[in-house]
N, C-alpha and C. Protein backbone atom coordinates (compact mmCIF):
# COMPACT_ATOMS: atom_id res chain seq x y z
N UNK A 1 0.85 -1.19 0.00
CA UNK A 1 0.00 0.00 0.00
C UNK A 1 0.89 1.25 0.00
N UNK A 2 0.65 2.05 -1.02
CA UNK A 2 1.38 3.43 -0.76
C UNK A 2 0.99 4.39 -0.59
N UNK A 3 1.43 5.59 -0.06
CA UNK A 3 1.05 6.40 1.24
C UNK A 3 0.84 7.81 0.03
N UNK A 4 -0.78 7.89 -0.02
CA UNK A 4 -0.77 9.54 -0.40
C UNK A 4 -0.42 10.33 -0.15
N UNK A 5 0.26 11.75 -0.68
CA UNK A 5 0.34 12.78 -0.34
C UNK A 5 -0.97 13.98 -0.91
N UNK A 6 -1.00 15.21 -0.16
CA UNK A 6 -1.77 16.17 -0.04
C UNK A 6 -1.40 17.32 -0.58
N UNK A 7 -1.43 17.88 -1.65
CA UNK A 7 -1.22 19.40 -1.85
C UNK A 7 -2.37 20.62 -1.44
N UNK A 8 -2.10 21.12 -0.42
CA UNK A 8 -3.35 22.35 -0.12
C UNK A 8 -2.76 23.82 -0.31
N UNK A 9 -4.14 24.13 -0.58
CA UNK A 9 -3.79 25.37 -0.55
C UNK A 9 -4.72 26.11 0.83
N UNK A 10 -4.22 26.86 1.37
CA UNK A 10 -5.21 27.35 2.89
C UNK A 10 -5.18 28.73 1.96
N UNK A 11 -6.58 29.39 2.76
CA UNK A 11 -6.68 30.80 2.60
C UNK A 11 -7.03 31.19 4.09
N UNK A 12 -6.64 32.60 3.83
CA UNK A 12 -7.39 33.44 5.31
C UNK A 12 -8.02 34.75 4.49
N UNK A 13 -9.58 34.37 5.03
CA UNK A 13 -10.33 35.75 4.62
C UNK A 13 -10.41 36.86 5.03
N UNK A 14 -9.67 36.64 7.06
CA UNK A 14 -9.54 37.69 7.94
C UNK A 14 -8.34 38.76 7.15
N UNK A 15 -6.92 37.76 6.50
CA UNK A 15 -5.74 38.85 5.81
C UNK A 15 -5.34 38.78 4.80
N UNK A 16 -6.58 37.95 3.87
CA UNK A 16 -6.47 37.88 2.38
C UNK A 16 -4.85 37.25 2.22
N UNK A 17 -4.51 36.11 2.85
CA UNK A 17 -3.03 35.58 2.59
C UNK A 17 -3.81 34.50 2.29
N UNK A 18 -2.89 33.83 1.54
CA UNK A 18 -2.63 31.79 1.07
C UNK A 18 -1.41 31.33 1.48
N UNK A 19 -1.76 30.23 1.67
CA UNK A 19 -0.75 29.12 1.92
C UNK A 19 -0.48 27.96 1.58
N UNK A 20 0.63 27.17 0.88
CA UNK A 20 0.41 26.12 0.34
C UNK A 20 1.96 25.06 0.79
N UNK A 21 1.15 23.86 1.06
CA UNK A 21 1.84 22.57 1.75
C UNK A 21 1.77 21.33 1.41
N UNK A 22 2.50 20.72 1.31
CA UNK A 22 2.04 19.47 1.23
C UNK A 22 1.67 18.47 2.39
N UNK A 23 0.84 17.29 2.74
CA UNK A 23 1.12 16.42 4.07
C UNK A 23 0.47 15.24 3.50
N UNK A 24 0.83 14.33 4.08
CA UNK A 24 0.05 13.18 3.97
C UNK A 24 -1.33 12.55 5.11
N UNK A 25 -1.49 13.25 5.83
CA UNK A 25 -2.64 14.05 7.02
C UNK A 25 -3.20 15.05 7.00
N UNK A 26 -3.95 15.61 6.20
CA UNK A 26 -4.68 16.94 5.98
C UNK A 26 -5.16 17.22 7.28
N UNK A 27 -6.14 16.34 7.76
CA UNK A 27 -6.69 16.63 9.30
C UNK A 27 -5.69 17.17 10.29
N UNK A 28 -4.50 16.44 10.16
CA UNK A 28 -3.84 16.94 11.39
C UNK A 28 -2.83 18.13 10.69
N UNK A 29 -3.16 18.41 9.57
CA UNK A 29 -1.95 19.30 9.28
C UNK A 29 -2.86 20.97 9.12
N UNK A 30 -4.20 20.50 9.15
CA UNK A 30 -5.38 21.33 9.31
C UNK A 30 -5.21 22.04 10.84
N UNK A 31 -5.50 21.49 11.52
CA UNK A 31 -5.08 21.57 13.19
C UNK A 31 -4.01 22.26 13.25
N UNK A 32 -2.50 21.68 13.14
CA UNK A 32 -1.22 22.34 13.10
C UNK A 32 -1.32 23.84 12.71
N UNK A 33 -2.30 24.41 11.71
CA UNK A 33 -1.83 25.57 10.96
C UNK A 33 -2.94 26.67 11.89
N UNK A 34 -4.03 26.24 12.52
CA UNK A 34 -5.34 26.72 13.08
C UNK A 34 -5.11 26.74 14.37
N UNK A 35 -4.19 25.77 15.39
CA UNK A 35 -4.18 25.36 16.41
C UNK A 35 -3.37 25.72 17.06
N UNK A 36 -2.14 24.36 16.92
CA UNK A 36 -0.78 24.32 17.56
C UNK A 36 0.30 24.83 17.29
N UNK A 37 0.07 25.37 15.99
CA UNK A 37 1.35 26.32 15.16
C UNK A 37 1.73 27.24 15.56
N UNK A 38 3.14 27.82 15.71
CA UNK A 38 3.58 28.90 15.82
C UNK A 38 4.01 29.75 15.37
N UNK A 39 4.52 29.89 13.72
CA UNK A 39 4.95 29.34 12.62
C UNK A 39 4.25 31.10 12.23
N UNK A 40 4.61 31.32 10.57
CA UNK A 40 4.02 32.27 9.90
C UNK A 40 2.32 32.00 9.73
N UNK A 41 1.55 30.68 9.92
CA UNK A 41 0.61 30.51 9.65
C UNK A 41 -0.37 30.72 10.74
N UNK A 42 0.86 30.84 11.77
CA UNK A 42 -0.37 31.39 12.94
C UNK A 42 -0.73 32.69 13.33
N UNK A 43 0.09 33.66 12.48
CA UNK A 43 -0.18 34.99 12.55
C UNK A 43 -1.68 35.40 11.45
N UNK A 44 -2.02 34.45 10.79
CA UNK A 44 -3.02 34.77 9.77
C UNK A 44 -3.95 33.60 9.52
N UNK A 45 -4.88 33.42 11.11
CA UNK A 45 -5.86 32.33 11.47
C UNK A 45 -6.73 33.42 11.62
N UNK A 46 -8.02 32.99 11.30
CA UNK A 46 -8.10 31.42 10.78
C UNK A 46 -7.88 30.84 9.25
N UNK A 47 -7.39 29.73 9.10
CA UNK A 47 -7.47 29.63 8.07
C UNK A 47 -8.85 28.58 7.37
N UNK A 48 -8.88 28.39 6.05
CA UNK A 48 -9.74 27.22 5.44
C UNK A 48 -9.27 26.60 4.21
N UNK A 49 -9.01 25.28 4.04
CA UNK A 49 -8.88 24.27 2.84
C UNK A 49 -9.45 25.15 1.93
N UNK A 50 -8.95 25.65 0.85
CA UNK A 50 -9.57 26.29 -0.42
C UNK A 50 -9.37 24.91 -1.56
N UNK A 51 -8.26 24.62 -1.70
CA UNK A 51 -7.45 23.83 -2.45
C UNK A 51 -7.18 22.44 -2.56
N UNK A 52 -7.04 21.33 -2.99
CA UNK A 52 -6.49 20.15 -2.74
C UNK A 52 -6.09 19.58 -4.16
N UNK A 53 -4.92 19.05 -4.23
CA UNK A 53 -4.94 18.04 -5.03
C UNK A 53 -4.17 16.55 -4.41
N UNK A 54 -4.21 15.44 -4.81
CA UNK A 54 -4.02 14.24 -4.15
C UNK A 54 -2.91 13.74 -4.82
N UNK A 55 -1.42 13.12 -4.62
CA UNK A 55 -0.58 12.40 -5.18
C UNK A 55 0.02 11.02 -4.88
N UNK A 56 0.24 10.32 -5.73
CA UNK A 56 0.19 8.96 -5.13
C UNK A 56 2.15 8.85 -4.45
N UNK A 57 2.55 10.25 -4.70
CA UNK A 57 3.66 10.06 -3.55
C UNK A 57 4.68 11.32 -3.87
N UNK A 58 5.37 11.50 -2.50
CA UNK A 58 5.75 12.82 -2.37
C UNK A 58 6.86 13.55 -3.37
N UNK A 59 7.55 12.84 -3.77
CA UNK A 59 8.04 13.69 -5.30
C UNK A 59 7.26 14.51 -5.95
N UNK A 60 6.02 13.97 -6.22
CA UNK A 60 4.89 14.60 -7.42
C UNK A 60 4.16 15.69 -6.42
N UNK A 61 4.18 15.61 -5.33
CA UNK A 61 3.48 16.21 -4.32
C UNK A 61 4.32 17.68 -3.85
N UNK A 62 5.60 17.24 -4.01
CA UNK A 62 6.48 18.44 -3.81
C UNK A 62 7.14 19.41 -5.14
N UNK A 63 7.02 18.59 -6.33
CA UNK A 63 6.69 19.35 -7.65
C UNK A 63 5.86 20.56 -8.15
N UNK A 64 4.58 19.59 -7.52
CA UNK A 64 3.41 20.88 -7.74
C UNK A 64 3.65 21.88 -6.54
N UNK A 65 3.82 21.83 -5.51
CA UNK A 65 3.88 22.51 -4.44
C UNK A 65 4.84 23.70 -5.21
N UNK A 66 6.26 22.92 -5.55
CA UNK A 66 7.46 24.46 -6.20
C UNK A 66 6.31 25.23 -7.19
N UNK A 67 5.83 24.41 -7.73
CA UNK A 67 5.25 25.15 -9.14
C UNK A 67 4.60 26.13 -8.45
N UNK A 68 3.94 25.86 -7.86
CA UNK A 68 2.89 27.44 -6.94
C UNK A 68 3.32 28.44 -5.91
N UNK A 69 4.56 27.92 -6.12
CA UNK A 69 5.59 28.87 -5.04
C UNK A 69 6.52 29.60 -6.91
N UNK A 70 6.25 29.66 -7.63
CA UNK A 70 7.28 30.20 -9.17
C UNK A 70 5.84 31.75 -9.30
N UNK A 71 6.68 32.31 -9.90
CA UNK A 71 6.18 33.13 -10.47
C UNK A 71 4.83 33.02 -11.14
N UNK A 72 4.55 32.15 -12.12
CA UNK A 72 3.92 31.39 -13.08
C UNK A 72 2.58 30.88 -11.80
N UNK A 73 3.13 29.88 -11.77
CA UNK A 73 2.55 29.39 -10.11
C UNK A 73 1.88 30.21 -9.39
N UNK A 74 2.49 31.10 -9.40
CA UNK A 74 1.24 32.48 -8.22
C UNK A 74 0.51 32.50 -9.01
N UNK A 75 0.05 32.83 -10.06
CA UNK A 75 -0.81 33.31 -10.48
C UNK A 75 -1.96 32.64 -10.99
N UNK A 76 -1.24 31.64 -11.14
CA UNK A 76 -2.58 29.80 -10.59
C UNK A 76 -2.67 29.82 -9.71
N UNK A 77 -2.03 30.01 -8.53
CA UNK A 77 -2.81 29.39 -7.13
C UNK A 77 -3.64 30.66 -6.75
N UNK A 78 -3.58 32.05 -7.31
CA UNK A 78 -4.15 33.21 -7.41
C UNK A 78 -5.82 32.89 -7.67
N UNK A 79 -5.51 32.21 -9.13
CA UNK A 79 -6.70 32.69 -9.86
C UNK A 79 -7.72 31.26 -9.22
N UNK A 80 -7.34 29.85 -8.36
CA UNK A 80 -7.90 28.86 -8.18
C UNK A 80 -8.28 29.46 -6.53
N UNK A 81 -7.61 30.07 -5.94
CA UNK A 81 -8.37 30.95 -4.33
C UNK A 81 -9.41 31.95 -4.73
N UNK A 82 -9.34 32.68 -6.45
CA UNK A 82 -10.55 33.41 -6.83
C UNK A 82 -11.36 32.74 -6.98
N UNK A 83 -11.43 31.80 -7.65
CA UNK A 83 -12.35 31.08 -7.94
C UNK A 83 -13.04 30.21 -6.89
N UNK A 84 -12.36 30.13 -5.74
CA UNK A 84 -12.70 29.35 -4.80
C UNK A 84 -13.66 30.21 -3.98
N UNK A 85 -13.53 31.49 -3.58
CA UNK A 85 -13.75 32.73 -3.16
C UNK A 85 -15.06 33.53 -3.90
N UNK A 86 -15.38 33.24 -5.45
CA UNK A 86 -16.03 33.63 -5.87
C UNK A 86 -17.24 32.00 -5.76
N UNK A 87 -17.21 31.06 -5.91
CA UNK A 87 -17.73 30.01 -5.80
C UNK A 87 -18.51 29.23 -4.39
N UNK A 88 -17.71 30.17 -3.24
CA UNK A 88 -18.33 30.09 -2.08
C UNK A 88 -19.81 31.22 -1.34
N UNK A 89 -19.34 32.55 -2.60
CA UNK A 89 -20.14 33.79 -1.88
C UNK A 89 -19.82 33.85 -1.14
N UNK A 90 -18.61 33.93 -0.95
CA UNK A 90 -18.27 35.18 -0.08
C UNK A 90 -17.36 36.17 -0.76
């Protein structure tokens, strides 16, 4: 059996920031960023799952992750938190 990985993207609507990670525990990596974190992600809670895509292992998982950290990349993970944002009403 091999072990998925998680690409998310978090938003915060309180400071209009994103964030994007990979884990193979969304739940607990959900928690970590909302909760127990101390980290840059805890200055801009709450956050919410906007994003996901699923990989069947962490190479491919940490690929896409660079890609949305590139130039190019912002502006996809930009226009998929608009869309996420416009798709929720709010």
């Amino acid at each position: 059996m091999t072990e998925e990985y998680i690409l998310y993207i978090l938003y915060s609507y309180k400071y209009k920031k994103t964030y994007v990670g990979i884990t193979n525990n969304l739940i607990q990596r959900f928690i970590s960023h909302n909760v127990l974190g101390h980290g840059w992600t805890a200055k801009y809670r709450p956050w919410i799952v906007a994003y996901i895509e699923v990989f069947e292992n962490k190479t491919e998982a940490t690929k896409r992750e660079k890609y949305f950290k590139t130039g190019s990349g912002h502006y996809a993970k930009q226009k998929i938190v608009q869309d996420f944002i416009t798709s929720s009403g709010s």
